[in-house]
N, C-alpha and C. Protein backbone atom coordinates (compact mmCIF):
# COMPACT_ATOMS: atom_id res chain seq x y z
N UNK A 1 -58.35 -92.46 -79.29
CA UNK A 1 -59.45 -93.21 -78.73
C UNK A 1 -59.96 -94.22 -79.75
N UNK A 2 -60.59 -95.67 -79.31
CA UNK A 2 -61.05 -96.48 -80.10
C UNK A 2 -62.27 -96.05 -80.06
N UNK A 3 -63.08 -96.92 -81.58
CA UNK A 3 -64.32 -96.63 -81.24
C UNK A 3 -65.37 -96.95 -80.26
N UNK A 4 -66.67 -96.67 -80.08
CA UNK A 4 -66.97 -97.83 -79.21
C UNK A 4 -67.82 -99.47 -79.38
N UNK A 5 -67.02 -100.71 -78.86
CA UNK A 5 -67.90 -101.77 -79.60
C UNK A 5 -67.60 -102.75 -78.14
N UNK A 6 -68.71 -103.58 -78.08
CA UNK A 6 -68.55 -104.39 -77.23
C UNK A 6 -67.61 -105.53 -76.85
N UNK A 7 -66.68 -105.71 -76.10
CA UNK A 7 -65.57 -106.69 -76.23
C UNK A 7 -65.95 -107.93 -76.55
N UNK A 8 -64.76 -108.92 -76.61
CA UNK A 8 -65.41 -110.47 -77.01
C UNK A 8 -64.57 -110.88 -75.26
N UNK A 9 -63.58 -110.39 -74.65
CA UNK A 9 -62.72 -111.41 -74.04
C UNK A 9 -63.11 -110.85 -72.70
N UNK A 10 -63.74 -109.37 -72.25
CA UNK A 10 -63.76 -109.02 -70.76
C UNK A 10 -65.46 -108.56 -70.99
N UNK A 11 -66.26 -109.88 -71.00
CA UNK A 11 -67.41 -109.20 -70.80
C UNK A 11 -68.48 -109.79 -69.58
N UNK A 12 -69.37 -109.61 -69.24
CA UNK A 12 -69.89 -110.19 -67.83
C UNK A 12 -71.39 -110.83 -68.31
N UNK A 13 -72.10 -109.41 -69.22
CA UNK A 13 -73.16 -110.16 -69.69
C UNK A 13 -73.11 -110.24 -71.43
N UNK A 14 -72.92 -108.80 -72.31
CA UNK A 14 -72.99 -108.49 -73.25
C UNK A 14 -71.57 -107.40 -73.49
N UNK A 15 -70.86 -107.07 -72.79
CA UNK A 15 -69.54 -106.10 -72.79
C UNK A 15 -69.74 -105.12 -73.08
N UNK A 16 -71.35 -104.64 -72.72
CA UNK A 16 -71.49 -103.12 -73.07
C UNK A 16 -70.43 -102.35 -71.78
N UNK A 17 -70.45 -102.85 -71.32
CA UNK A 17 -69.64 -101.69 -70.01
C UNK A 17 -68.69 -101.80 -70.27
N UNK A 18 -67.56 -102.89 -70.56
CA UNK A 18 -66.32 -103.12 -70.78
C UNK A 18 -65.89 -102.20 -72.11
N UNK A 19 -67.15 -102.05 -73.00
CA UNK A 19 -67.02 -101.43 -74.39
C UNK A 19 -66.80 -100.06 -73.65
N UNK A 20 -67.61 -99.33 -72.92
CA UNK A 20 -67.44 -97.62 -73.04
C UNK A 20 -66.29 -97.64 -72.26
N UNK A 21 -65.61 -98.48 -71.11
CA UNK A 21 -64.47 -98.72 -70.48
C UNK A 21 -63.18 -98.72 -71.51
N UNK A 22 -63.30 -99.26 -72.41
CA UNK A 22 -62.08 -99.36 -73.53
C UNK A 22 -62.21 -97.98 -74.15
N UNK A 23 -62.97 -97.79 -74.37
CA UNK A 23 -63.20 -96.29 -75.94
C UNK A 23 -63.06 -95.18 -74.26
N UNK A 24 -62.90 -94.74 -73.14
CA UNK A 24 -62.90 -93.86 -72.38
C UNK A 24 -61.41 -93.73 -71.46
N UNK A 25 -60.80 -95.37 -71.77
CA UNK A 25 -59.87 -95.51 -70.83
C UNK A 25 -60.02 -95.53 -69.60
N UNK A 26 -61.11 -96.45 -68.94
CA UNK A 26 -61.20 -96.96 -67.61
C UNK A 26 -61.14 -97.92 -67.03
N UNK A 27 -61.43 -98.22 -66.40
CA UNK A 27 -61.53 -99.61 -65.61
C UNK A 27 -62.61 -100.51 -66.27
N UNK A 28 -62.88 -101.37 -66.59
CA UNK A 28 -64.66 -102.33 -67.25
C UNK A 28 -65.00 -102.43 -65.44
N UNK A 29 -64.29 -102.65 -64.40
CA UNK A 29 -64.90 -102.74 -63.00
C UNK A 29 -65.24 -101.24 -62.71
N UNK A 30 -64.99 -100.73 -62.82
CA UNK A 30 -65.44 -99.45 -62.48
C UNK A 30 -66.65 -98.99 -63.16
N UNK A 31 -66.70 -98.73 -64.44
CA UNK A 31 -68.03 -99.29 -64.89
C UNK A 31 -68.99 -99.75 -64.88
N UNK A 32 -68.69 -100.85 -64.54
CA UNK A 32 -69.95 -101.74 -64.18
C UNK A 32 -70.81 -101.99 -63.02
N UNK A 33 -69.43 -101.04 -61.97
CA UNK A 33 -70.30 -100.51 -60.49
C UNK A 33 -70.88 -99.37 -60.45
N UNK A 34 -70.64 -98.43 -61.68
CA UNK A 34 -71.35 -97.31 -61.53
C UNK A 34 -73.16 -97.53 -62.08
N UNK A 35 -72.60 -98.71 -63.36
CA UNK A 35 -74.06 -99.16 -63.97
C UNK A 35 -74.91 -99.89 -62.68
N UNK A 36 -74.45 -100.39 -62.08
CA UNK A 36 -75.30 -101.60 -60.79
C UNK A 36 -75.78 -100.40 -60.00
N UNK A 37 -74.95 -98.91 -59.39
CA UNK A 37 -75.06 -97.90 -58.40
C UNK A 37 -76.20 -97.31 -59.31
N UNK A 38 -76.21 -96.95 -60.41
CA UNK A 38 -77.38 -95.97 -61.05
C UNK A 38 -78.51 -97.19 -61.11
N UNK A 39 -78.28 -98.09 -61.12
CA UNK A 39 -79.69 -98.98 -61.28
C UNK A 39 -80.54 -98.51 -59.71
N UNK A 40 -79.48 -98.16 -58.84
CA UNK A 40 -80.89 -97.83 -57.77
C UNK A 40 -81.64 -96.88 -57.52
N UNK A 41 -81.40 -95.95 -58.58
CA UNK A 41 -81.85 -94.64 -59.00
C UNK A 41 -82.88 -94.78 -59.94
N UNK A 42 -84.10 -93.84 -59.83
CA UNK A 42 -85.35 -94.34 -60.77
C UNK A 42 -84.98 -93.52 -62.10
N UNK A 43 -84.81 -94.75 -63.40
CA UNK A 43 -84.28 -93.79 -64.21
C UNK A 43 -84.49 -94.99 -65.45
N UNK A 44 -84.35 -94.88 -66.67
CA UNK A 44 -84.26 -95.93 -67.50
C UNK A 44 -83.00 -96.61 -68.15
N UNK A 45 -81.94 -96.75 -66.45
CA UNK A 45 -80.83 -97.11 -67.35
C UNK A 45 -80.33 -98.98 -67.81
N UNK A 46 -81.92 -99.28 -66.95
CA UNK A 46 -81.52 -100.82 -67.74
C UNK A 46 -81.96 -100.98 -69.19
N UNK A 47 -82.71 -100.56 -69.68
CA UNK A 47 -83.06 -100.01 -71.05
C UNK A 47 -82.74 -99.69 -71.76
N UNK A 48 -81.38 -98.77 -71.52
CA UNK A 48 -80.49 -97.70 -71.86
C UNK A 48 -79.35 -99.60 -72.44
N UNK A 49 -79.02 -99.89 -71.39
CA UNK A 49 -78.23 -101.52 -71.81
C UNK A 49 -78.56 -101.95 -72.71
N UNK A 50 -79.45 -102.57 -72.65
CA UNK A 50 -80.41 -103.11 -73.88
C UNK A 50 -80.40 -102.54 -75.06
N UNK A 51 -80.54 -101.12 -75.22
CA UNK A 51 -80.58 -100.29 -76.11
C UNK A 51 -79.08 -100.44 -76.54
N UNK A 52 -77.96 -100.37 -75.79
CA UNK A 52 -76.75 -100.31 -75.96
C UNK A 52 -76.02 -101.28 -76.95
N UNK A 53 -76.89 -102.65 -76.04
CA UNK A 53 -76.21 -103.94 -76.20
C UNK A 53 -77.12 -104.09 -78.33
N UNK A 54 -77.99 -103.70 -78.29
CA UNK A 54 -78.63 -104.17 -79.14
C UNK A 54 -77.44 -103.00 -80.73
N UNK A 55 -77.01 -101.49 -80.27
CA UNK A 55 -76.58 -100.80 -81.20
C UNK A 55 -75.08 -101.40 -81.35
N UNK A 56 -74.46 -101.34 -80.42
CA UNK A 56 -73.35 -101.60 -80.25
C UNK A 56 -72.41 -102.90 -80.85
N UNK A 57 -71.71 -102.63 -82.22
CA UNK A 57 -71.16 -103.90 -83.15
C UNK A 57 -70.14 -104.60 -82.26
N UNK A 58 -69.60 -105.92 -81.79
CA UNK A 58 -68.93 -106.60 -81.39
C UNK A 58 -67.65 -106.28 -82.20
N UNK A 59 -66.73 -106.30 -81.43
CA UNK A 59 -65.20 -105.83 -81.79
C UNK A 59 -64.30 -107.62 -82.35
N UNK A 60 -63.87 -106.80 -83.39
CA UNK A 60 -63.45 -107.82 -84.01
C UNK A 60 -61.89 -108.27 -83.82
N UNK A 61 -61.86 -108.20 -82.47
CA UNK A 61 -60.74 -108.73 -81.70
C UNK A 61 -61.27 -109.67 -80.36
C-alpha cells in the first residue's frame, strides 16, 4: 500500500478522495460518491475534508 497523499493529476477539488482511493485501491469515483452520499447525513464530514485537505502532503508525482 502507498501512503496516503493527495494526487496532482486525478483531482476534482483538492484530491483528498482520489488520495484515500489510491492508498485503499479503489475507484477516486467511487469515493467521491460515497463523500457527496454521507454529506446528506448530519455529521461533520465536510470538515472532516478540510481537515483532510489541510493534513494531507501532495504526492510528488
Amino acid at each position: 500500500m502507498t501512503t496516503m497523499t493527495r494526487t496532482r493529476d486525478d483531482k476534482v477539488i483538492a484530491g483528498v478522495c482520489a488520495g484515500i482511493a489510491r492508498r485503499y485501491g479503489w475507484r477516486p469515483g467511487k469515493v467521491r460518491l460515497i463523500f457527496v452520499l454521507s454529506c446528506l447525513l448530519p455529521g461533520p464530514q465536510f470538515i472532516l475534508y478540510i481537515i483532510l485537505w489541510w493534513l494531507m502532503p501532495k504526492s510528488s508525482y
